[in-house]
N, C-alpha and C. Protein backbone atom coordinates (compact mmCIF):
# COMPACT_ATOMS: atom_id res chain seq x y z
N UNK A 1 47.14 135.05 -118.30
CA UNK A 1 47.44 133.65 -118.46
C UNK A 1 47.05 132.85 -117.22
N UNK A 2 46.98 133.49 -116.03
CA UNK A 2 46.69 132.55 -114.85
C UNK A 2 45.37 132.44 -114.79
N UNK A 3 44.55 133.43 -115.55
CA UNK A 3 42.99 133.24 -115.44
C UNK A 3 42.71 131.96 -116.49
N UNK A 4 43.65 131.25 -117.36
CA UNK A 4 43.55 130.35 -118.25
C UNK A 4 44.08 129.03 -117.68
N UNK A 5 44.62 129.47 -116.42
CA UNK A 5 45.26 128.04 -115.61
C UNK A 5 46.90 127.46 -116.61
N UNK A 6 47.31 128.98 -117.40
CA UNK A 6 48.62 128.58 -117.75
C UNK A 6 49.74 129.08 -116.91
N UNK A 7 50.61 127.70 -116.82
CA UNK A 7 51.95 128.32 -115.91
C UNK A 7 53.18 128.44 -116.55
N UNK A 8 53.81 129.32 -116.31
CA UNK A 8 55.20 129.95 -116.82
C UNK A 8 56.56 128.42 -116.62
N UNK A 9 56.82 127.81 -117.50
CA UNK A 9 57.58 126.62 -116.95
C UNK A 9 58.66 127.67 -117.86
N UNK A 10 59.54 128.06 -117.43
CA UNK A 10 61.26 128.85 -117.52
C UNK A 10 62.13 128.70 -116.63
N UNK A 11 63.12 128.16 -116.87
CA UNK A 11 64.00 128.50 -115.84
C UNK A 11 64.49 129.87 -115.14
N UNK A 12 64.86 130.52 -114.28
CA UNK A 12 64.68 131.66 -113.88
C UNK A 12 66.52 131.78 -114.39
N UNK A 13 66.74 133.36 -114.67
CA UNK A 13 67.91 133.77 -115.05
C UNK A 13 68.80 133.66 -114.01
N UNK A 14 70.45 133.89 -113.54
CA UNK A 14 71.30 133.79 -112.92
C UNK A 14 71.20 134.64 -112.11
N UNK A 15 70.93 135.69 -112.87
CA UNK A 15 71.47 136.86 -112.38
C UNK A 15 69.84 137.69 -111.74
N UNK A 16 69.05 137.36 -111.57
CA UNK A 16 67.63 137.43 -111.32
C UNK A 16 68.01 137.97 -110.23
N UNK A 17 67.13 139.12 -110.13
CA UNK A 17 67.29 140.15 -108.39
C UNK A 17 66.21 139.97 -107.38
N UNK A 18 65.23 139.36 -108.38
CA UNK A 18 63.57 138.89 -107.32
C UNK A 18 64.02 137.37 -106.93
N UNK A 19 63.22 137.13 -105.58
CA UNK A 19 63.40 135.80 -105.53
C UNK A 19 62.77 134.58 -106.51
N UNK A 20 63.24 133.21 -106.67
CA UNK A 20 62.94 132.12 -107.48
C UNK A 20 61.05 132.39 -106.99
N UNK A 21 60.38 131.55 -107.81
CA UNK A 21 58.48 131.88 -107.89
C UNK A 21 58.77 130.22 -108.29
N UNK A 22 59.53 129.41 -108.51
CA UNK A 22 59.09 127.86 -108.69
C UNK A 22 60.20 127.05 -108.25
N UNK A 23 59.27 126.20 -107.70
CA UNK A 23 60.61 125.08 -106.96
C UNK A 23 61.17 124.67 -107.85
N UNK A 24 61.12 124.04 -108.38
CA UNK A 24 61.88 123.34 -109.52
C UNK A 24 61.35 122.25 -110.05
N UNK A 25 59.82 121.51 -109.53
CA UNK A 25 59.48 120.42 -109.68
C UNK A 25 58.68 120.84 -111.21
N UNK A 26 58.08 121.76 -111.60
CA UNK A 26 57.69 121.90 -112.78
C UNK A 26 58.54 122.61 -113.99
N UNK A 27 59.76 122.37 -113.55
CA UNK A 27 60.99 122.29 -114.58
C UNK A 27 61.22 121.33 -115.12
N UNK A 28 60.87 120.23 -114.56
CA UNK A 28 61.07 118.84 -115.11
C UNK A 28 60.23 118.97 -116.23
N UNK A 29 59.48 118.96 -116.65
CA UNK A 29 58.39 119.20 -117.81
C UNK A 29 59.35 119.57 -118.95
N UNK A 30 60.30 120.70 -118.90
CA UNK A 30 60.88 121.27 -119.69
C UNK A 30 61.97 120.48 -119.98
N UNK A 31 62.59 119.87 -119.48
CA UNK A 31 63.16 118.38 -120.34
C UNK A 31 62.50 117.54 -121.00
N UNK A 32 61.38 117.22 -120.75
CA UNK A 32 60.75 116.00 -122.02
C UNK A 32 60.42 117.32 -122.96
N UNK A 33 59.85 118.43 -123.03
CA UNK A 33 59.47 119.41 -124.20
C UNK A 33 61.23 119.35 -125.03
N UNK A 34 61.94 119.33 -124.30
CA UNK A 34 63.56 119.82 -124.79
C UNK A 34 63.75 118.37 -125.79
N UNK A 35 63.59 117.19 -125.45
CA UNK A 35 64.10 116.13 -125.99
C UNK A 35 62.83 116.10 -127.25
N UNK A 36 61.27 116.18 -127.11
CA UNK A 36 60.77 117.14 -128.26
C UNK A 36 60.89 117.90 -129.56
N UNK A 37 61.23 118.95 -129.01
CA UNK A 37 61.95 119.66 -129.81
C UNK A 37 62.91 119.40 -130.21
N UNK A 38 63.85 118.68 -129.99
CA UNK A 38 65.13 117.91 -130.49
C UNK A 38 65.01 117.35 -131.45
N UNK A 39 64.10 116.33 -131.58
CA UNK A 39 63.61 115.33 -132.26
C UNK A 39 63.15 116.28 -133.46
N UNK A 40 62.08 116.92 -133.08
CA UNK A 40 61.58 117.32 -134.11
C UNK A 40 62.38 118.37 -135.24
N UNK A 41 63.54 118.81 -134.35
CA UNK A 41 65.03 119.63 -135.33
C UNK A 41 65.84 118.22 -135.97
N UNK A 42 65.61 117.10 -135.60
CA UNK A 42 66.34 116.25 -136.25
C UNK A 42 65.64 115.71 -137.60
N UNK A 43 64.49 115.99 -137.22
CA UNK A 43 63.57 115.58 -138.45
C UNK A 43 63.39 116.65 -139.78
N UNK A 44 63.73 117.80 -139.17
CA UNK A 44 63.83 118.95 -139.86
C UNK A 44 64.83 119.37 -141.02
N UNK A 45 66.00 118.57 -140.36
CA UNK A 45 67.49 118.12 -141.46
C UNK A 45 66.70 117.02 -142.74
N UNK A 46 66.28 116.53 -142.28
CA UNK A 46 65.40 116.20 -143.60
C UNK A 46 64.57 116.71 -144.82
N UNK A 47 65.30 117.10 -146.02
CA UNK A 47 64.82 118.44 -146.31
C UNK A 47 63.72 117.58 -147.08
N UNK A 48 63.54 116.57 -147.52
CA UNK A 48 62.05 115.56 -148.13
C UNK A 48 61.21 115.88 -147.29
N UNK A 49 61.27 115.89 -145.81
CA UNK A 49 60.03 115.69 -144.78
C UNK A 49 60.12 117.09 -144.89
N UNK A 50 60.42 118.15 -144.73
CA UNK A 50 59.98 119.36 -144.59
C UNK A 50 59.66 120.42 -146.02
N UNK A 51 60.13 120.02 -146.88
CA UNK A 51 59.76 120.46 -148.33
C UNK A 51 58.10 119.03 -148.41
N UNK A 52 58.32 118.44 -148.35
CA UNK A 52 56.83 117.46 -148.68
C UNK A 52 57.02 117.56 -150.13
N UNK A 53 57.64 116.44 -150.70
CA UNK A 53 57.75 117.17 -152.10
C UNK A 53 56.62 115.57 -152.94
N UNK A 54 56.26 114.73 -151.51
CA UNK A 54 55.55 113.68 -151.76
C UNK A 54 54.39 113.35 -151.70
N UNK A 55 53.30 113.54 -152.62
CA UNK A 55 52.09 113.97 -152.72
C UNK A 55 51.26 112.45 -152.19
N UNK A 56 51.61 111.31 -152.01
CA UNK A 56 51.36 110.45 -151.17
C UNK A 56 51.59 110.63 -150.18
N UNK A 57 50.78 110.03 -149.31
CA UNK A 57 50.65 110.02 -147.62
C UNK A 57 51.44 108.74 -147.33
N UNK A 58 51.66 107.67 -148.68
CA UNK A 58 52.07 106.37 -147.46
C UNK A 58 53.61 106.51 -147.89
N UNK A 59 54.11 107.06 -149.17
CA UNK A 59 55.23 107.72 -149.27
C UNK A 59 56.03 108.05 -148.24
N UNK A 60 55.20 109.28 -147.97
CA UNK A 60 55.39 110.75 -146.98
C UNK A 60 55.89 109.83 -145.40
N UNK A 61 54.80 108.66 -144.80
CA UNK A 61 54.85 107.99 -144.09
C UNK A 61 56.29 107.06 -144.19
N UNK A 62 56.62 106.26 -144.83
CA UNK A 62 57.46 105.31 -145.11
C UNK A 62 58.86 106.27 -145.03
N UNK A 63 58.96 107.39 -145.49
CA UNK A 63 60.36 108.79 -145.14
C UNK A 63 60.47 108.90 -143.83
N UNK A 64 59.24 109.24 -143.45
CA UNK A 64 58.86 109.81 -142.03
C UNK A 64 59.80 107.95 -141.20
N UNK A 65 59.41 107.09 -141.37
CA UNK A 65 59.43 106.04 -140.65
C UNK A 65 61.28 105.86 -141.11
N UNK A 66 61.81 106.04 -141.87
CA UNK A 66 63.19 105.92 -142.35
C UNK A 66 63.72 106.79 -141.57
N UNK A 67 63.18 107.83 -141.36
CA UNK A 67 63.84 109.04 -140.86
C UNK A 67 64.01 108.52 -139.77
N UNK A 68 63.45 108.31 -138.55
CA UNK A 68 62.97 108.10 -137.51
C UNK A 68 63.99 107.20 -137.48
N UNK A 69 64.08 105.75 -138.04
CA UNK A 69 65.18 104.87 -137.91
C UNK A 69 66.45 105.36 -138.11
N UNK A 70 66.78 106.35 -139.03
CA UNK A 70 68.19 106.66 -139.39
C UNK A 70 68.77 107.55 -137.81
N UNK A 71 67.78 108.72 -137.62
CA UNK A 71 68.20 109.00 -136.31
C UNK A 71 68.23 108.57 -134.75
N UNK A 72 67.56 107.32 -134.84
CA UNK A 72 67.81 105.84 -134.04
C UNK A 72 68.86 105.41 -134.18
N UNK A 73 69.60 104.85 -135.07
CA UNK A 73 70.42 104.38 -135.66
C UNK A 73 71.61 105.20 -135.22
N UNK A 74 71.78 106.41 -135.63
CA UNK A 74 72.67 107.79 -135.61
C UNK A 74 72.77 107.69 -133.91
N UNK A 75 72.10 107.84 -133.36
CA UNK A 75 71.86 107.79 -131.92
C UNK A 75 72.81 106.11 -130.82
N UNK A 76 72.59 105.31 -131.51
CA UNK A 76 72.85 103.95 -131.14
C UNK A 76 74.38 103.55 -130.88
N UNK A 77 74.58 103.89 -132.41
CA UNK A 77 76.17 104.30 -132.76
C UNK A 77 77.22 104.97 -132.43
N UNK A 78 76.79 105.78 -131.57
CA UNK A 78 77.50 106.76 -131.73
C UNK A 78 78.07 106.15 -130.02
């Protein structure tokens, strides 16, 4: 992977017996991926958007765009 210029962004375990290999500045990365993935498990409770049971695209779009507001919304409120 390093011959591909990919880097390991993990947080290192607690209990880890080797020393830390990253400062911590490319941990930050792994919070915007986290809020990401969040999103995209919130969209996932949507069982229309993930079944696709809508053979239109502007359909499919207009769910997608509801969705998006409802968990805006859900978010706002709370």
């Amino acid at each position: 992977m390093a011959a591909r210029g990919i880097e390991l962004i993990a947080p290192h375990r607690r209990n880890r017996s080797k020393p830390p290999t990253q400062d911590g500045r490319a941990l930050r990365r792994s919070k915007r991926r986290w809020i990401v993935e969040r999103t995209f498990a919130w969209l996932g409770n949507f069982r229309r958007l993930v079944v696709r049971y809508d053979r239109s695209l502007t359909v499919y779009q207009g769910f997608f765009h509801i969705a998006c507001f409802m968990i805006v919304l859900r978010r706002v409120l709370k």
